[in-house]
C-alpha atoms as a PDB file:
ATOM      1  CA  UNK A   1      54.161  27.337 -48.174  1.00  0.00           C
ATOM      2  CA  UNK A   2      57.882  27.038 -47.763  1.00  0.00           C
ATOM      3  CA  UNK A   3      58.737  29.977 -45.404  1.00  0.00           C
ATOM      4  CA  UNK A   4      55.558  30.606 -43.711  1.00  0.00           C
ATOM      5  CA  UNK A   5      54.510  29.258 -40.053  1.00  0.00           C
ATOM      6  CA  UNK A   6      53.956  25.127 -39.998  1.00  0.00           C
ATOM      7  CA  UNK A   7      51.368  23.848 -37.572  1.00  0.00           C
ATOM      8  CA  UNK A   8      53.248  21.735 -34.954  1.00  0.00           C
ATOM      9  CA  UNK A   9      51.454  18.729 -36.316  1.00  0.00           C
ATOM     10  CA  UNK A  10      53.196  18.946 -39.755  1.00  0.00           C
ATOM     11  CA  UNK A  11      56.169  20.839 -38.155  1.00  0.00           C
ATOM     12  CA  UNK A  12      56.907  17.263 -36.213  1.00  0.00           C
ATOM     13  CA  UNK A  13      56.162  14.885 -39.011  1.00  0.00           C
ATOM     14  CA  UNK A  14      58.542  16.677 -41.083  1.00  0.00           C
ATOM     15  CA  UNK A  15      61.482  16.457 -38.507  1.00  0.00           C
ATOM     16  CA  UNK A  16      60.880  12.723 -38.541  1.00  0.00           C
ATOM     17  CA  UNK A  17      60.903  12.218 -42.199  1.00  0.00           C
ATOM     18  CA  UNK A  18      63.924  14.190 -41.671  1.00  0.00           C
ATOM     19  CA  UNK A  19      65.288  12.058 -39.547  1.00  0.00           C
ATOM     20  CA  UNK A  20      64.555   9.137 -41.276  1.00  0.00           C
ATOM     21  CA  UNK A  21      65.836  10.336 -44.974  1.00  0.00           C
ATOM     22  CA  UNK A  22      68.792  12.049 -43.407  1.00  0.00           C
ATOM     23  CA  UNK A  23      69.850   8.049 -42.060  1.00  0.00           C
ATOM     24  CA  UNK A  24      68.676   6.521 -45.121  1.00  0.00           C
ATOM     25  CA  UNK A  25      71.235   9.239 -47.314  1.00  0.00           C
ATOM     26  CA  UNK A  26      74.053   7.694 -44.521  1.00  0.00           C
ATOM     27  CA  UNK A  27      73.274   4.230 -45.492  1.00  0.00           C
ATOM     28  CA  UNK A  28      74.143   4.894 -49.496  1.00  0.00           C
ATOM     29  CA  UNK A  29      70.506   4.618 -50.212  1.00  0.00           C
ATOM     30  CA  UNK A  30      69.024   7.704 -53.066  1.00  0.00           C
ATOM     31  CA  UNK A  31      65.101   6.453 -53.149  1.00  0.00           C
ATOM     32  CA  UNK A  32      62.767   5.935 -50.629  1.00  0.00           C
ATOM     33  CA  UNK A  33      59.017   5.019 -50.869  1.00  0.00           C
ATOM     34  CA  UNK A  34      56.413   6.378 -48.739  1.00  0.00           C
ATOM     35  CA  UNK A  35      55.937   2.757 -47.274  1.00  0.00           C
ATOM     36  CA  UNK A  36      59.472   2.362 -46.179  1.00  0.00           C
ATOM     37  CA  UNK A  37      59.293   5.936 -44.673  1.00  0.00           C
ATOM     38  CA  UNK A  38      56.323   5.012 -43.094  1.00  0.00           C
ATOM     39  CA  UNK A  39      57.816   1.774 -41.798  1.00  0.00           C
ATOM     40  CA  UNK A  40      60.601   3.732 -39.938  1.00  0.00           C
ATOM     41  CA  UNK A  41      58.750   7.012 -39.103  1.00  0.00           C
ATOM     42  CA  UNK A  42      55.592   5.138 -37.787  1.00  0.00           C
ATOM     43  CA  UNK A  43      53.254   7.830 -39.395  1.00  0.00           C
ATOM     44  CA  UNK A  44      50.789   6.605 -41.797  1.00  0.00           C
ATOM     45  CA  UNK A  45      52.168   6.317 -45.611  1.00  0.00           C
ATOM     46  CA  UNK A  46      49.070   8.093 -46.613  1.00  0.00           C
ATOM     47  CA  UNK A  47      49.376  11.155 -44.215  1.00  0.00           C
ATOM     48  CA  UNK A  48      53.212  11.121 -45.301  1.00  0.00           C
ATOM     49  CA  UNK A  49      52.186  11.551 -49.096  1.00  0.00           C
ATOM     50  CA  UNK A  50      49.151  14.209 -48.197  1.00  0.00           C
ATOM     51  CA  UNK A  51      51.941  16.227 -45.795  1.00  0.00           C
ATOM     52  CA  UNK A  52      54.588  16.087 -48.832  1.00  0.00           C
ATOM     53  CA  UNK A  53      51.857  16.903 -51.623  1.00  0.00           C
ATOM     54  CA  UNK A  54      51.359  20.017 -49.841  1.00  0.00           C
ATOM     55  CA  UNK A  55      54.445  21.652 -50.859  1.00  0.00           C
ATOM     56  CA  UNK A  56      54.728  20.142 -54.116  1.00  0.00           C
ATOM     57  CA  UNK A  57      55.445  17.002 -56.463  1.00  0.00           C
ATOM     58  CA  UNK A  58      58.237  15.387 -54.801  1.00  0.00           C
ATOM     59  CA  UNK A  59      57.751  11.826 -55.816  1.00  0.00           C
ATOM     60  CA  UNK A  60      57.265   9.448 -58.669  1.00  0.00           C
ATOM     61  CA  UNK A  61      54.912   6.234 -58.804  1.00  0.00           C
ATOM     62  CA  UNK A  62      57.483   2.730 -58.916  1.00  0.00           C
ATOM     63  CA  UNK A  63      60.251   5.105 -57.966  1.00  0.00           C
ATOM     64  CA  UNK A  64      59.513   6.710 -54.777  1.00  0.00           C
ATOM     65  CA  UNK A  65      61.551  10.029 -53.542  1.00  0.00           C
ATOM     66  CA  UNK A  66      64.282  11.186 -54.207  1.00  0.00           C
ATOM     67  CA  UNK A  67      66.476  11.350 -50.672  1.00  0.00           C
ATOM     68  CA  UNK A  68      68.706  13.921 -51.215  1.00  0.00           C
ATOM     69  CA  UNK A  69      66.109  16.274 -52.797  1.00  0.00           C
ATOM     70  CA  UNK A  70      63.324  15.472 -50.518  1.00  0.00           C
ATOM     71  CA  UNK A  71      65.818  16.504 -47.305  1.00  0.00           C
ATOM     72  CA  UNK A  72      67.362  19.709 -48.949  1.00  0.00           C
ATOM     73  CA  UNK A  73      62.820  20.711 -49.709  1.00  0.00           C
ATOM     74  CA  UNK A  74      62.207  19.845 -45.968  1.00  0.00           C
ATOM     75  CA  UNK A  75      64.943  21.528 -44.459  1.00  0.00           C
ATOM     76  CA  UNK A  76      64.443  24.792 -46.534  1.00  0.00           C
ATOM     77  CA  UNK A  77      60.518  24.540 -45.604  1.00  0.00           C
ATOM     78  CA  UNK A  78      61.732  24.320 -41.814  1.00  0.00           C
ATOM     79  CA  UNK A  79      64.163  27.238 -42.593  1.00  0.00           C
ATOM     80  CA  UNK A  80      67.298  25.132 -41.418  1.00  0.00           C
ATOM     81  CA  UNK A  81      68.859  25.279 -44.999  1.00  0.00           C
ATOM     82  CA  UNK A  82      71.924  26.749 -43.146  1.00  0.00           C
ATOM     83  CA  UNK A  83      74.424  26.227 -40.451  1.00  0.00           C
ATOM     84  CA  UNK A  84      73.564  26.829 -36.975  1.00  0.00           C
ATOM     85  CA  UNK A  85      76.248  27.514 -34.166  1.00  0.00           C
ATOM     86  CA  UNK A  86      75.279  26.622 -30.720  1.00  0.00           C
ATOM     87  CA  UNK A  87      77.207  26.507 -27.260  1.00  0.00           C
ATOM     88  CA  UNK A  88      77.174  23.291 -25.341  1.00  0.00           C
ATOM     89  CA  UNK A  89      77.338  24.080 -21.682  1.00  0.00           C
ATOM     90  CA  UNK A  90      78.547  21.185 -19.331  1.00  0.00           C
ATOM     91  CA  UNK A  91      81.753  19.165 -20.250  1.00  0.00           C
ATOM     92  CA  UNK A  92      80.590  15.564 -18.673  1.00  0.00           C
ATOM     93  CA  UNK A  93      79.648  12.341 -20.286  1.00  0.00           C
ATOM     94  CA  UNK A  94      76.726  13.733 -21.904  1.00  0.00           C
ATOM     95  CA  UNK A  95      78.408  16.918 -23.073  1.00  0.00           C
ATOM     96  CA  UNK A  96      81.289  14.989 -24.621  1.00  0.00           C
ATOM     97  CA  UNK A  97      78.659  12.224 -25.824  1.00  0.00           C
ATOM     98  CA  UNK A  98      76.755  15.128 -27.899  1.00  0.00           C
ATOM     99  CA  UNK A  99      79.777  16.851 -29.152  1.00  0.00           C
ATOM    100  CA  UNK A 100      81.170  13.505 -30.337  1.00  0.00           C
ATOM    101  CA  UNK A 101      77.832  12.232 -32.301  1.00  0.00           C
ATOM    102  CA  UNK A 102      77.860  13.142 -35.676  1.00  0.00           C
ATOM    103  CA  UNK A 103      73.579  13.742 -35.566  1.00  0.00           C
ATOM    104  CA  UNK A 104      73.722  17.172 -34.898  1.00  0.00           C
ATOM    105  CA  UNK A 105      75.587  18.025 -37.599  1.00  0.00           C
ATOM    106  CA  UNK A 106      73.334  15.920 -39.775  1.00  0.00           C
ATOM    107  CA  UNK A 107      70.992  18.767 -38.870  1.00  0.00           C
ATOM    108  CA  UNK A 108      73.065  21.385 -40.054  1.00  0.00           C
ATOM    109  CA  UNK A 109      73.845  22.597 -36.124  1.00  0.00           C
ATOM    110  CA  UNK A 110      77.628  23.205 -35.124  1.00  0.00           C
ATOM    111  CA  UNK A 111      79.167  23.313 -31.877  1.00  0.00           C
ATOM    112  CA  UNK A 112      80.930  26.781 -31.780  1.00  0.00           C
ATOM    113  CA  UNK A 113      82.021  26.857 -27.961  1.00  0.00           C
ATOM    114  CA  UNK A 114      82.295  24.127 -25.171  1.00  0.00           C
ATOM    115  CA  UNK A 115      81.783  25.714 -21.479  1.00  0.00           C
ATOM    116  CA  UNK A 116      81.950  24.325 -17.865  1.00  0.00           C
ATOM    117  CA  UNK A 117      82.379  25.536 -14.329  1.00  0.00           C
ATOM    118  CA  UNK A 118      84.587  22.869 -13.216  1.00  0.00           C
ATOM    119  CA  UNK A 119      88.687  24.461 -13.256  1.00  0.00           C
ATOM    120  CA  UNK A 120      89.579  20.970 -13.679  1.00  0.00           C
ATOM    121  CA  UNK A 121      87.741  20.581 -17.248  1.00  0.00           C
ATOM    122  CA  UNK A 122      88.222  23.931 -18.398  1.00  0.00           C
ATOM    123  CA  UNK A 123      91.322  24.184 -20.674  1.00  0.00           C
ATOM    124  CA  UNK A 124      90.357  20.496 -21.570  1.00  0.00           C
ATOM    125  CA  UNK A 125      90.486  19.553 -25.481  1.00  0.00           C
ATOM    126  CA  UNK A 126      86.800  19.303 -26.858  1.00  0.00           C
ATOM    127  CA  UNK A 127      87.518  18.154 -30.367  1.00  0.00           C
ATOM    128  CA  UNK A 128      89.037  21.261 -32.146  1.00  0.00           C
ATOM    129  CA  UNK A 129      88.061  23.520 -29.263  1.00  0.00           C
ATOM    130  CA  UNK A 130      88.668  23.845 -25.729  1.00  0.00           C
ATOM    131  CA  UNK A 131      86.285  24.037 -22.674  1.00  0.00           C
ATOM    132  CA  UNK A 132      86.337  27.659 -21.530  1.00  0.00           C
ATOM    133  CA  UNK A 133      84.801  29.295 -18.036  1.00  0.00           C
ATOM    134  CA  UNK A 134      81.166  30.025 -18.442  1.00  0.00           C
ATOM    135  CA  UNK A 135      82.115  33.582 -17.645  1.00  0.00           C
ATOM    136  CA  UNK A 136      83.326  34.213 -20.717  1.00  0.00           C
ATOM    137  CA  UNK A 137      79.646  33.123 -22.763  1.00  0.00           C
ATOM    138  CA  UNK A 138      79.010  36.568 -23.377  1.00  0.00           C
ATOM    139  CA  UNK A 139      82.016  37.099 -25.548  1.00  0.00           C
ATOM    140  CA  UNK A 140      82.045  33.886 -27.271  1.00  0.00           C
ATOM    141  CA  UNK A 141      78.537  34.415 -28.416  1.00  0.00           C
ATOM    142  CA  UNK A 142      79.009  37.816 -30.193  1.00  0.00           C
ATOM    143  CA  UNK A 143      82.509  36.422 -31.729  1.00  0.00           C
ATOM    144  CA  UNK A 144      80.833  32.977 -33.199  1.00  0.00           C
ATOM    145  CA  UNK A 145      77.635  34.127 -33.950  1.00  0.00           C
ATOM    146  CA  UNK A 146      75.851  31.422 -31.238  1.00  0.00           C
ATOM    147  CA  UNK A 147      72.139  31.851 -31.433  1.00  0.00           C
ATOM    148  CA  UNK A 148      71.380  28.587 -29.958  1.00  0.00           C
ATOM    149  CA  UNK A 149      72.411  27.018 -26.531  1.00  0.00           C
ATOM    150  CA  UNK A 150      72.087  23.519 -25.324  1.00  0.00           C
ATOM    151  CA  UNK A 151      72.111  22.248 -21.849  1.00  0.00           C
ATOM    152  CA  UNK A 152      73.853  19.034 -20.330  1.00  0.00           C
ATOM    153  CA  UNK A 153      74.443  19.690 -16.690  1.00  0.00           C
ATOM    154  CA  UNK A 154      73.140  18.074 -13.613  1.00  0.00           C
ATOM    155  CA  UNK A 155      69.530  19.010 -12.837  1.00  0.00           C
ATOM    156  CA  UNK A 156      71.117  21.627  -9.855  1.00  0.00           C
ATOM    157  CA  UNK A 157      73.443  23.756 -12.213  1.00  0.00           C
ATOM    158  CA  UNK A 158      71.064  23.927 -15.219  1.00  0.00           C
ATOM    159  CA  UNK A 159      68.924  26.972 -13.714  1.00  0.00           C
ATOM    160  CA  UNK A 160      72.476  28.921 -13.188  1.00  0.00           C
ATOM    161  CA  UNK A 161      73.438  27.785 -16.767  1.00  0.00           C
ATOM    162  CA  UNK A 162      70.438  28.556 -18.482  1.00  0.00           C
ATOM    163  CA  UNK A 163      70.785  32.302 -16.813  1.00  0.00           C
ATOM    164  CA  UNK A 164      74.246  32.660 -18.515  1.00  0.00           C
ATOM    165  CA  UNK A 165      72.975  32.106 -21.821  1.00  0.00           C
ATOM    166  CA  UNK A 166      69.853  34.330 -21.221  1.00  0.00           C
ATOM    167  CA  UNK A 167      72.288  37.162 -19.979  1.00  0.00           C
ATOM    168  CA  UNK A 168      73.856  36.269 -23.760  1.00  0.00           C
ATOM    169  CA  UNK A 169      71.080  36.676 -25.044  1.00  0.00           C
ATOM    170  CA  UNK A 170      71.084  33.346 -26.433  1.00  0.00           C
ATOM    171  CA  UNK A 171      67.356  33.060 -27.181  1.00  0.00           C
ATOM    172  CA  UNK A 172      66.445  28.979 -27.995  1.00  0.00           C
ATOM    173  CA  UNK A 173      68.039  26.360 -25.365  1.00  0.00           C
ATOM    174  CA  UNK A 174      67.742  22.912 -25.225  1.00  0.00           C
ATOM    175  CA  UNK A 175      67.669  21.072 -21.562  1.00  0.00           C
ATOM    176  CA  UNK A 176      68.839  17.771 -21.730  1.00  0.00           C
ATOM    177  CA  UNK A 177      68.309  17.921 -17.668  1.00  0.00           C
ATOM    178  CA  UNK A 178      65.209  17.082 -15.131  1.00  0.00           C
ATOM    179  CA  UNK A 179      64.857  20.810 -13.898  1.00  0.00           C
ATOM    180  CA  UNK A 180      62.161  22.979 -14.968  1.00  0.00           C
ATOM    181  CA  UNK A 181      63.258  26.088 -16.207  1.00  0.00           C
ATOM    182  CA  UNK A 182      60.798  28.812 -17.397  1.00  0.00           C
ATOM    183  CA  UNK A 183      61.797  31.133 -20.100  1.00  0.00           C
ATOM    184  CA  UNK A 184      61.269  34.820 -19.988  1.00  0.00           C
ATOM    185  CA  UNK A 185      59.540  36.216 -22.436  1.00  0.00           C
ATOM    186  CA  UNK A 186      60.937  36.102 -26.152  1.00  0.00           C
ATOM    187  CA  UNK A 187      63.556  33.463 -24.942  1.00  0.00           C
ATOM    188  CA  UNK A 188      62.360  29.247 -25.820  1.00  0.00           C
ATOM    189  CA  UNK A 189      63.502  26.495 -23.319  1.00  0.00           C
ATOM    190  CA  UNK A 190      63.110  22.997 -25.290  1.00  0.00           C
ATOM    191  CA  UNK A 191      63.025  20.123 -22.192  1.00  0.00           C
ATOM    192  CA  UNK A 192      64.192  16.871 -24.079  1.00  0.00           C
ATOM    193  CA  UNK A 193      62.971  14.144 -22.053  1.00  0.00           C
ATOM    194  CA  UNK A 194      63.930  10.538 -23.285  1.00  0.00           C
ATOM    195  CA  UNK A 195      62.673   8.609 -20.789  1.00  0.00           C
ATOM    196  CA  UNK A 196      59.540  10.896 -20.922  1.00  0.00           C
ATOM    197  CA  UNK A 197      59.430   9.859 -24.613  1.00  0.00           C
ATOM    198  CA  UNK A 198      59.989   5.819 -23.600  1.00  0.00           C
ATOM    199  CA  UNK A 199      56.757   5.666 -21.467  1.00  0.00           C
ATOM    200  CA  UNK A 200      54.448   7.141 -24.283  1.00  0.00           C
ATOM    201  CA  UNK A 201      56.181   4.576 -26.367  1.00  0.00           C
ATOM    202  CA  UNK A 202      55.314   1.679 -24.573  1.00  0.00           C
ATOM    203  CA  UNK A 203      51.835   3.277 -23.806  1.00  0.00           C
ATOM    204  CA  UNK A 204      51.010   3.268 -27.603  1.00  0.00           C
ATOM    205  CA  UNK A 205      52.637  -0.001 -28.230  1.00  0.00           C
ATOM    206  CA  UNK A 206      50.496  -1.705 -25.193  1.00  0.00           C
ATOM    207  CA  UNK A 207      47.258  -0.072 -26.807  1.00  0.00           C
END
């Protein structure tokens, strides 16, 4: 099944085992059982070993899975066995919060370009990089190969930034903003809404 389309049912259980075996690999740890991962995933150890099944015999009884494989077979059933560039647009507290946390390139995703509108942060270090105009996207997008854009602005600039990477024809963005922005067709806007996220949370937890 590796390659072909995952329901969005299995397509989010996966990123969460994922996420859990990619933190267990940090913490020096090469087993996990299907209890533990079910412990920190909050998914059901016997949906966890009926989603993994599916794809094949990862697992051994008294031993558990094997962390290292079990995130390379996931990642290469999600088709993110390789290295994604992305541009981070906004250069604020949040932008210099993502760009500092080393999660997204647990996820194999790299931040190729830093941009900003402000003239007093462009020209700023960003790591190895530095911030450049958002007028230059265009360029910067054909030269590092950036197929994937992610959005921490204020709610007010992130319809004017999500434009510039659309004009790139940067074709999957990520708003870490409260504005809704509608994608034209063949482009994706992903909303990421943590407080969104906290209320369903504490719905389940109170029922």
């Amino acid at each position: 099944m590796a390659g072909s389309r995952l329901s969005p049912g299995i397509a989010a259980r996966l990123s969460r085992y994922l996420q859990v075996l990619t933190q267990t690999q940090k913490a020096g740890r090469s087993s996990i059982s299907s209890k533990v991962l079910s412990d920190f995933s909050n998914i059901n150890s016997t949906q966890i070993r009926r989603d993994l099944a599916a794809f094949g015999k990862f697992g051994k009884r008294g031993v558990g899975y094997d962390v290292g494989q079990l995130i390379d077979e996931i990642r290469e059933i999600m088709l993110t066995s390789d290295e994604y560039s992305i541009a981070l647009l906004g250069w604020g507290n949040l932008g210099a919060a993502i760009a500092g946390s080393d999660a997204i390139l647990d996820y194999g995703f790299r931040i190729a370009a830093v941009f900003d509108i402000d003239p007093a942060k462009v020209g700023q270090r960003a790591g190895e990089m530095v911030v450049q105009h958002i007028s230059g996207i265009k360029e910067t997008v054909l030269e590092r190969n950036i197929i994937s854009g992610l959005l921490a602005v204020p709610a007010k600039n992130a319809a004017a930034a999500a434009k510039s990477l659309i004009d790139a024809d940067v074709r999957i963005i990520f708003n870490f903003s409260d504005a809704l922005l509608p994608a034209p067709p063949g482009f994706t806007i992903h909303s990421l809404a943590p407080a969104a996220d906290m209320l369903l949370a504490m719905y389940n937890h109170q029922n």
